[in-house]
PDB file of N, CA and C in Angstrom:
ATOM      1  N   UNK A   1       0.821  -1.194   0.000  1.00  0.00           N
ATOM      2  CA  UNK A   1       0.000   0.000   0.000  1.00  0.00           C
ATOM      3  C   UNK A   1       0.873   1.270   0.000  1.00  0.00           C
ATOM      4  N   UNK A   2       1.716   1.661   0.553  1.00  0.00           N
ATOM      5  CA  UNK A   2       2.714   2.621   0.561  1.00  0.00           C
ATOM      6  C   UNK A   2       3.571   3.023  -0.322  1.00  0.00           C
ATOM      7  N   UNK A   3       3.783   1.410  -0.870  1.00  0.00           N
ATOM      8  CA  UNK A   3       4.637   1.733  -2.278  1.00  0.00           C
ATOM      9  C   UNK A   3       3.633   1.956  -3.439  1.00  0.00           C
ATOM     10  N   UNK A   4       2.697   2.049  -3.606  1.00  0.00           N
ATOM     11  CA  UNK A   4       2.054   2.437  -4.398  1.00  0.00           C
ATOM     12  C   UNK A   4       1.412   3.663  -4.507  1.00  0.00           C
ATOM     13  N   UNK A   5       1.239   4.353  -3.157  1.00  0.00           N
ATOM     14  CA  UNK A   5       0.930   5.615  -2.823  1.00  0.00           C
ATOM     15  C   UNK A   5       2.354   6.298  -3.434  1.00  0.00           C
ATOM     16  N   UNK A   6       3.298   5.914  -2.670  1.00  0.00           N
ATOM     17  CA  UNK A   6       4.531   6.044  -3.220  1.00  0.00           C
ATOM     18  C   UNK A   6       4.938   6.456  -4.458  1.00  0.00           C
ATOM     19  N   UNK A   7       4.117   5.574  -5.505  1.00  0.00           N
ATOM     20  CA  UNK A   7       3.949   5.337  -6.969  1.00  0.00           C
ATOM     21  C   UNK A   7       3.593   6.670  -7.360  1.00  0.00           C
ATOM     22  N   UNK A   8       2.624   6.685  -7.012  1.00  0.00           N
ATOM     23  CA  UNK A   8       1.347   8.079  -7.290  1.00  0.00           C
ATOM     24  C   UNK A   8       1.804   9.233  -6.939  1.00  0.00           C
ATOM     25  N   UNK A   9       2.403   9.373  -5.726  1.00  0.00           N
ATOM     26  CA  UNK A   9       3.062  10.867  -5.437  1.00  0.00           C
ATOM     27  C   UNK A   9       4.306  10.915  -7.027  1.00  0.00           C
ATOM     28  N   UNK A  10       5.078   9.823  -6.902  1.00  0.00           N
ATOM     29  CA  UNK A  10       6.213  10.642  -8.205  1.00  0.00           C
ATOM     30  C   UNK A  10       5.644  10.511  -9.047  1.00  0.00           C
ATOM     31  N   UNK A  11       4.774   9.735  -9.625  1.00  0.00           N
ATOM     32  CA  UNK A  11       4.019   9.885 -10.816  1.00  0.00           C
ATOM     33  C   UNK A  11       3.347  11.095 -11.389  1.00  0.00           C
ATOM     34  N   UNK A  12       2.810  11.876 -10.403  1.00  0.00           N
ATOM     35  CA  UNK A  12       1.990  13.619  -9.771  1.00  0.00           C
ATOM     36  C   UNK A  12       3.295  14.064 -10.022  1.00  0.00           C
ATOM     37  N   UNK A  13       4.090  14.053  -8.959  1.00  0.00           N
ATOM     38  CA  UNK A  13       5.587  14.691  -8.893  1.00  0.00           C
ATOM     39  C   UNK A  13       6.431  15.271 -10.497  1.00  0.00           C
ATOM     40  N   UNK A  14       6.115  14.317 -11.334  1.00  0.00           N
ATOM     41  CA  UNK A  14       7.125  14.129 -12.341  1.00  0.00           C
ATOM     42  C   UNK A  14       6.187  14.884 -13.747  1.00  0.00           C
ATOM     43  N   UNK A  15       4.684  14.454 -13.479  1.00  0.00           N
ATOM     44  CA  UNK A  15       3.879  15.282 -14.698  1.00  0.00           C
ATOM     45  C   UNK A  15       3.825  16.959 -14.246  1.00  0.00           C
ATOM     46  N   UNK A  16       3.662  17.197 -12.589  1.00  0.00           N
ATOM     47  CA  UNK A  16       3.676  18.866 -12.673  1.00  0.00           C
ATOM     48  C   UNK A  16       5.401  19.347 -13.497  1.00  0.00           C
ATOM     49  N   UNK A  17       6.197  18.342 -12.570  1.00  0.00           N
ATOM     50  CA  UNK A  17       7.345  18.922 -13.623  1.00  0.00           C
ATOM     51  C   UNK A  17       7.800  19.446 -14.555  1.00  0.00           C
ATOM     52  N   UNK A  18       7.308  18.148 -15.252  1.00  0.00           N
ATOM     53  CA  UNK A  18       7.015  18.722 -16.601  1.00  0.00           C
ATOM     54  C   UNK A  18       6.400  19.450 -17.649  1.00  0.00           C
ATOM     55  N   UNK A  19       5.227  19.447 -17.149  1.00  0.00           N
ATOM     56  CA  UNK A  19       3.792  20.520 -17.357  1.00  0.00           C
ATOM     57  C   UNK A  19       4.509  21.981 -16.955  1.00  0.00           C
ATOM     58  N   UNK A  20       4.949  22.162 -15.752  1.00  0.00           N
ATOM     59  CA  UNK A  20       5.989  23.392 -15.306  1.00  0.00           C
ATOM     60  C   UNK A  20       7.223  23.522 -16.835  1.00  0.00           C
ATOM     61  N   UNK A  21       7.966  22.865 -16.888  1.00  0.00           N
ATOM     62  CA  UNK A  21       9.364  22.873 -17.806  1.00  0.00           C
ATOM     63  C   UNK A  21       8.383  23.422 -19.323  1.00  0.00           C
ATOM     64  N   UNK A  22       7.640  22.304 -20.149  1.00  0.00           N
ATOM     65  CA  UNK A  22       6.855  23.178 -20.970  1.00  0.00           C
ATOM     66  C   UNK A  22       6.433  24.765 -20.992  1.00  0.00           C
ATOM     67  N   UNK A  23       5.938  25.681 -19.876  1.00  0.00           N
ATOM     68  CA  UNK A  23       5.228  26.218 -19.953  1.00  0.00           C
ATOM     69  C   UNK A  23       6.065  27.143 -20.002  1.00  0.00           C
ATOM     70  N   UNK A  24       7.138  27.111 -19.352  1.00  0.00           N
ATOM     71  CA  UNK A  24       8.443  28.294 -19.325  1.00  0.00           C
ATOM     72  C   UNK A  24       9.197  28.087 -20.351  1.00  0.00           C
ATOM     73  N   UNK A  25       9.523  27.170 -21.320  1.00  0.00           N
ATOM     74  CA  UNK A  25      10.387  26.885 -22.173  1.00  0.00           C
ATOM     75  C   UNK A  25      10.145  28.044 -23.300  1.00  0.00           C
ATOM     76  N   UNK A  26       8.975  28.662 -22.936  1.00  0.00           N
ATOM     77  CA  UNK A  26       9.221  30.275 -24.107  1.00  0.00           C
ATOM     78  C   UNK A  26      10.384  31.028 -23.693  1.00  0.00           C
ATOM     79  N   UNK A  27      10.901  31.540 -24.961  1.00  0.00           N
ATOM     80  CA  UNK A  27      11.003  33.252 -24.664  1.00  0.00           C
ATOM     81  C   UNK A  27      10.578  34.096 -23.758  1.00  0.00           C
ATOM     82  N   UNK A  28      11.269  34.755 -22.973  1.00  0.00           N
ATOM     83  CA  UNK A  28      10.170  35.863 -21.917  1.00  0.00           C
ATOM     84  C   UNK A  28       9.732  37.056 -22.387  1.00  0.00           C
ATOM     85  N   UNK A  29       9.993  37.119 -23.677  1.00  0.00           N
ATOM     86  CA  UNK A  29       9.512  38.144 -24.433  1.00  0.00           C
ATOM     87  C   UNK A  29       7.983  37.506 -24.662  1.00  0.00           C
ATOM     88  N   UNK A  30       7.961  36.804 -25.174  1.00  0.00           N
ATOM     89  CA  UNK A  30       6.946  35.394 -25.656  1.00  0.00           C
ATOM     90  C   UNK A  30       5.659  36.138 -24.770  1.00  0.00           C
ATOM     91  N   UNK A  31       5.948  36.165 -23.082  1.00  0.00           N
ATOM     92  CA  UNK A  31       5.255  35.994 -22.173  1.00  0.00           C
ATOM     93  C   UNK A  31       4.522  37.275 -22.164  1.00  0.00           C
ATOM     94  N   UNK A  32       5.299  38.249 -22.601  1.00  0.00           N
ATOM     95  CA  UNK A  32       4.750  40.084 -22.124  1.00  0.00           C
ATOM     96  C   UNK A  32       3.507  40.042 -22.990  1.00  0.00           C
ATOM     97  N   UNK A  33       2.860  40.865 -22.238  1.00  0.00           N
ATOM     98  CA  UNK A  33       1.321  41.072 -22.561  1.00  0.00           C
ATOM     99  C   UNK A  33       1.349  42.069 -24.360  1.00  0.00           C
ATOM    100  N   UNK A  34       0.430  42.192 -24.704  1.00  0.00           N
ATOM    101  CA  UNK A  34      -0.125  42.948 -25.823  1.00  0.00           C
ATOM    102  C   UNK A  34       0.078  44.589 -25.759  1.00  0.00           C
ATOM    103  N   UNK A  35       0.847  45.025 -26.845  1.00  0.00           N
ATOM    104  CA  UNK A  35       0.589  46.687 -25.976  1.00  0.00           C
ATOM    105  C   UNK A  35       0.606  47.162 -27.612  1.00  0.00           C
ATOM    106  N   UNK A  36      -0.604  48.240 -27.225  1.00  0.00           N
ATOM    107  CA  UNK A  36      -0.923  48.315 -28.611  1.00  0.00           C
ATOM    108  C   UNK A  36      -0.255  49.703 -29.030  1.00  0.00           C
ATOM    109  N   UNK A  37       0.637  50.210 -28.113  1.00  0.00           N
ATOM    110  CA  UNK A  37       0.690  51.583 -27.787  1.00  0.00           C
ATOM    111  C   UNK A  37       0.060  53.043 -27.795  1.00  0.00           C
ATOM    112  N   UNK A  38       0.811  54.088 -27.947  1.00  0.00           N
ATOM    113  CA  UNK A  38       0.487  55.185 -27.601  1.00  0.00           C
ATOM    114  C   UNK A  38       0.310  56.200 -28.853  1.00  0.00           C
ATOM    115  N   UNK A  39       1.128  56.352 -30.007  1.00  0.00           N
ATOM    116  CA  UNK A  39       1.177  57.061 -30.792  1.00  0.00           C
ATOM    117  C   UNK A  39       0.215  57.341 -32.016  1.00  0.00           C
ATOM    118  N   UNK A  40       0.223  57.556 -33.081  1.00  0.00           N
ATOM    119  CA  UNK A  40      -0.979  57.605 -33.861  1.00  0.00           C
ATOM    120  C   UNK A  40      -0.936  56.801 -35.546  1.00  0.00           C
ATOM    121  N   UNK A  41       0.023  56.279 -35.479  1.00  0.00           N
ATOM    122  CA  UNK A  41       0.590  55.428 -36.639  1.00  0.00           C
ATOM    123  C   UNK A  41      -0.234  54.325 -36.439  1.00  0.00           C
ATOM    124  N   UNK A  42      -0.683  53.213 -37.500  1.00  0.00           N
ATOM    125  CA  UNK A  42      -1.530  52.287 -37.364  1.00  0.00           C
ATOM    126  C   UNK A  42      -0.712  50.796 -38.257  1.00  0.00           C
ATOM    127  N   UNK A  43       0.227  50.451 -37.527  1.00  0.00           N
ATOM    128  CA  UNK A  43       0.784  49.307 -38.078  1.00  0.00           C
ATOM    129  C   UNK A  43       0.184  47.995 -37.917  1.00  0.00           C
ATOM    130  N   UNK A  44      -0.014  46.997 -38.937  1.00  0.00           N
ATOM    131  CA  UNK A  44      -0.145  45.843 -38.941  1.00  0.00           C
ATOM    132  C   UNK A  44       0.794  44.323 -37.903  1.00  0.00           C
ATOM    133  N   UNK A  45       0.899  44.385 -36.695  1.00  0.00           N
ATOM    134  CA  UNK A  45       1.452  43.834 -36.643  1.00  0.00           C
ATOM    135  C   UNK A  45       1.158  41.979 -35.570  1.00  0.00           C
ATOM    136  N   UNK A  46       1.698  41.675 -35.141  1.00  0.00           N
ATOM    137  CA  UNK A  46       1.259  40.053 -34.535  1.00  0.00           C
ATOM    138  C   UNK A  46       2.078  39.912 -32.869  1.00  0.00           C
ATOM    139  N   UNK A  47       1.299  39.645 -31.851  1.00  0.00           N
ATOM    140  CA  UNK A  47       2.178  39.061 -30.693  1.00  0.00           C
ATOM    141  C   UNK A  47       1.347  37.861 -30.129  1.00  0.00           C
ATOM    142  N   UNK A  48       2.315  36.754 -29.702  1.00  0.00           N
ATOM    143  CA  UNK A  48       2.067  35.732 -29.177  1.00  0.00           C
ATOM    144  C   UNK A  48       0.853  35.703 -27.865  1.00  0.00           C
ATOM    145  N   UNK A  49      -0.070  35.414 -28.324  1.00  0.00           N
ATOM    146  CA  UNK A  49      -1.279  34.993 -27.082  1.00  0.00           C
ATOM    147  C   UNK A  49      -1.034  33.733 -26.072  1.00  0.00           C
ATOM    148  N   UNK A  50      -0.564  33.902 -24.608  1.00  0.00           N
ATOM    149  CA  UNK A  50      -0.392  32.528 -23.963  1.00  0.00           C
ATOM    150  C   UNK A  50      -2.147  32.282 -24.024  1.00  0.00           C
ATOM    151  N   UNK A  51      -2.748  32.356 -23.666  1.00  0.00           N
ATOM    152  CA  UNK A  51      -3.900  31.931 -23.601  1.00  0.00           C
ATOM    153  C   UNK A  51      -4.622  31.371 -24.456  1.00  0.00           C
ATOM    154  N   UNK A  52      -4.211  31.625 -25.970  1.00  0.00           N
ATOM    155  CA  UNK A  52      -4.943  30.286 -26.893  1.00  0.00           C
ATOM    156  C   UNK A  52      -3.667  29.671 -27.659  1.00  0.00           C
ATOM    157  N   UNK A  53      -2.195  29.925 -27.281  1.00  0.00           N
ATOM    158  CA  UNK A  53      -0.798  29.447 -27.395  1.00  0.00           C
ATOM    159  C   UNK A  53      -1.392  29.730 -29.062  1.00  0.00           C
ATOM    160  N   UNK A  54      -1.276  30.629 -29.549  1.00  0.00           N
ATOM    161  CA  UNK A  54      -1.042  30.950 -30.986  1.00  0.00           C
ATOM    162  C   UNK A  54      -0.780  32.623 -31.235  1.00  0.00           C
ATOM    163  N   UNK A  55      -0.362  33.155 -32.203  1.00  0.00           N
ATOM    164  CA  UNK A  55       0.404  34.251 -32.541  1.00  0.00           C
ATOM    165  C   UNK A  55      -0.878  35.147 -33.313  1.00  0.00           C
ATOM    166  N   UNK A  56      -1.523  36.371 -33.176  1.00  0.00           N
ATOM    167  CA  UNK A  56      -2.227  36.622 -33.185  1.00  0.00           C
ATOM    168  C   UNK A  56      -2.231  38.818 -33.501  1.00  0.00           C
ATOM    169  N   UNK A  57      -3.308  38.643 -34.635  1.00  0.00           N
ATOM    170  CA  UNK A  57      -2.984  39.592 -35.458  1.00  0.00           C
ATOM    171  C   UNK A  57      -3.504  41.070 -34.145  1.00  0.00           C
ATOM    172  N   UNK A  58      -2.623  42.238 -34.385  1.00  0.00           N
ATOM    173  CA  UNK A  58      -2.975  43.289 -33.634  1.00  0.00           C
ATOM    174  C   UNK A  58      -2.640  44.784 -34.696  1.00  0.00           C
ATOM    175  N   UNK A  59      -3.160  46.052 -34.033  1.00  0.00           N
ATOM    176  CA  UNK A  59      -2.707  46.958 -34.510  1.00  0.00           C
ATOM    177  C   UNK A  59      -1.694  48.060 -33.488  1.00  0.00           C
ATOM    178  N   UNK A  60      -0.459  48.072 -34.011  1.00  0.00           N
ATOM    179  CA  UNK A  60       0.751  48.808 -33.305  1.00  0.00           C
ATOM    180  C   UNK A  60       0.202  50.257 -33.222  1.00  0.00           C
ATOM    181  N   UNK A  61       0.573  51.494 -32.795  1.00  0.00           N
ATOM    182  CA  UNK A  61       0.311  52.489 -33.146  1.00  0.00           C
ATOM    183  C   UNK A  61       2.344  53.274 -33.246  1.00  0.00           C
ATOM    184  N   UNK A  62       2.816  52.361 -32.960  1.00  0.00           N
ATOM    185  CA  UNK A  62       4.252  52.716 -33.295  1.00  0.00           C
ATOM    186  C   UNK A  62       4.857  53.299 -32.561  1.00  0.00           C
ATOM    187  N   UNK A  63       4.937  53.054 -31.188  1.00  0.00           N
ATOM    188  CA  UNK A  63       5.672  53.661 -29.878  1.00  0.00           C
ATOM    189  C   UNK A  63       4.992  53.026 -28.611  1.00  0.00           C
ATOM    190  N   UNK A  64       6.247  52.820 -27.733  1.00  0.00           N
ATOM    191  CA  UNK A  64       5.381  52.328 -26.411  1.00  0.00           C
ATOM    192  C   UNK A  64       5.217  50.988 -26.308  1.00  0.00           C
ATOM    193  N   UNK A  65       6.145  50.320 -27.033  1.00  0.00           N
ATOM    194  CA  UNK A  65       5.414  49.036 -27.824  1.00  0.00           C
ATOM    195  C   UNK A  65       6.691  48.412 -26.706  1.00  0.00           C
ATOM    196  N   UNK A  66       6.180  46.452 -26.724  1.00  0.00           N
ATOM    197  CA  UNK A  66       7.007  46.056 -25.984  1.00  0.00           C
ATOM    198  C   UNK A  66       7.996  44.590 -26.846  1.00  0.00           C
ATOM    199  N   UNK A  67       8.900  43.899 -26.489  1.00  0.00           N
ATOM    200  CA  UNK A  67       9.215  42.588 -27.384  1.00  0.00           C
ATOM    201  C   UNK A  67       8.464  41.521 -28.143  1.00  0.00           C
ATOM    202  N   UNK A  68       6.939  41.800 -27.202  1.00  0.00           N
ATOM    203  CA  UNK A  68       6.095  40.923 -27.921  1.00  0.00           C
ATOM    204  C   UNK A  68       5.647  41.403 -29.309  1.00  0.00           C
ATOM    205  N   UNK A  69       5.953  41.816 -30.233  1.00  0.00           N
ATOM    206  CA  UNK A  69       5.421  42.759 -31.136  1.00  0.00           C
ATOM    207  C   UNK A  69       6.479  42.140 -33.030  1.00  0.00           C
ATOM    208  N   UNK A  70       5.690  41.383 -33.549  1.00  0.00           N
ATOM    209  CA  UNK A  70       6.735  41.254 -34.805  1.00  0.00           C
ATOM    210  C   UNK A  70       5.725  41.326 -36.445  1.00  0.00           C
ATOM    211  N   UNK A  71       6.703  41.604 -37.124  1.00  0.00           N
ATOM    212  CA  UNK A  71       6.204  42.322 -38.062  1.00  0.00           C
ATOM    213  C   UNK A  71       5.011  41.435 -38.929  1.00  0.00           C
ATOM    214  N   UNK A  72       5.607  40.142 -39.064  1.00  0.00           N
ATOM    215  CA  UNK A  72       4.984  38.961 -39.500  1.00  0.00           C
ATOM    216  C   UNK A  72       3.904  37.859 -38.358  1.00  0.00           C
ATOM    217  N   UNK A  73       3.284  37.501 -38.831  1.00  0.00           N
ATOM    218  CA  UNK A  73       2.608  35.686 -38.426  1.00  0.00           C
ATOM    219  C   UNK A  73       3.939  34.888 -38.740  1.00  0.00           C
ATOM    220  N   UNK A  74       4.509  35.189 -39.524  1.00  0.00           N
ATOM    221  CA  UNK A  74       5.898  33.549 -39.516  1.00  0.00           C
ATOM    222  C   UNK A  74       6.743  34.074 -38.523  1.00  0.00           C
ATOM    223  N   UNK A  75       7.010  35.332 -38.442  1.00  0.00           N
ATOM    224  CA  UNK A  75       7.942  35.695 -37.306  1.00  0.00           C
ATOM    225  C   UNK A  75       7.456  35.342 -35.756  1.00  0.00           C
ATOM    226  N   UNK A  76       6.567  35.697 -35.512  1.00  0.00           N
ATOM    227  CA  UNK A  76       5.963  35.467 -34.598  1.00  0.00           C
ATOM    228  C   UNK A  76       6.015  33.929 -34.107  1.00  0.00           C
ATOM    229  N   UNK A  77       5.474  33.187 -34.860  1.00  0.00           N
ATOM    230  CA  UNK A  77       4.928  31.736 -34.817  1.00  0.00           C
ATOM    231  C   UNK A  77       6.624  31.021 -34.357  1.00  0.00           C
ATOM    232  N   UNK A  78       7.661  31.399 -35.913  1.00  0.00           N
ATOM    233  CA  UNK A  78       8.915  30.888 -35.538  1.00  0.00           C
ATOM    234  C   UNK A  78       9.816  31.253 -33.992  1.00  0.00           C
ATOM    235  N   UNK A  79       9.626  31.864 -33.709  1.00  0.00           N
ATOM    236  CA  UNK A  79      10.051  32.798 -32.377  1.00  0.00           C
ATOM    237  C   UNK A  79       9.371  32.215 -31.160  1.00  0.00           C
ATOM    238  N   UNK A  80       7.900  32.055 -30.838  1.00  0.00           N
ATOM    239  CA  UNK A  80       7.201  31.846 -29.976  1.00  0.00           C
ATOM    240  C   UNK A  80       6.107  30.303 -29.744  1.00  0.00           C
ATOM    241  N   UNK A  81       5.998  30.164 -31.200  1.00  0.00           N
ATOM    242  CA  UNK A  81       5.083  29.091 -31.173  1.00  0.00           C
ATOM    243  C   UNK A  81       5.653  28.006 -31.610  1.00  0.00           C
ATOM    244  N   UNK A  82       6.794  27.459 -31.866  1.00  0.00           N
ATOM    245  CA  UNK A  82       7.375  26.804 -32.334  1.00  0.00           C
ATOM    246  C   UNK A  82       8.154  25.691 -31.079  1.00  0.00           C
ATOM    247  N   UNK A  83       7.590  26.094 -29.803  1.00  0.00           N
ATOM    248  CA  UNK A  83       8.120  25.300 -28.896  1.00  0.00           C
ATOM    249  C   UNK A  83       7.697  24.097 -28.560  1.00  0.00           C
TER     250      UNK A  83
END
C-alpha cells in the first residue's frame, strides 16, 4: 500500500514537472502582454497569445510598444510558437 501511494506521489511529482518545464520553455519576451501603444501610426502587426498558445494579429500604433510585437505571423509563430 505505501509503495504504491509512493507510486502516485512521483508519478503527480514528475507530470507537474514537466507541465511546469513546458510552460516556461518560451522566450520571456513570448510571455509580455499585448501593448498596442500610444502614438498615432496604425501598423499591422502580430504578438504571441499565452492563452490560446497561438500568434495573433494586432494593430501597433508605433511607440510604447514592448518585445512581444513582430512584423509577421511567420515571425511570430517561428520565435514563440514553435516550442
Amino acid at each position: 500500500m505505501r509503495f504504491a501511494v509512493a507510486v502516485a506521489v512521483s508519478v503527480i511529482a514528475v507530470i507537474t514537472l514537466l507541465t511546469t518545464c513546458e510552460a516556461t520553455s518560451l522566450p520571456a519576451y513570448c510571455l509580455l502582454p499585448k501593448v498596442t501603444g500610444s502614438c498615432n501610426q496604425l501598423y499591422s502587426r502580430y504578438y504571441y497569445d499565452t492563452k490560446t498558445d497561438s500568434c495573433t494579429h494586432f494593430i501597433y500604433s508605433g511607440c510604447d510598444g514592448n518585445k512581444n510585437n513582430f512584423r509577421t505571423y511567420r515571425d511570430c509563430k517561428r520565435r514563440c510558437n514553435n516550442w
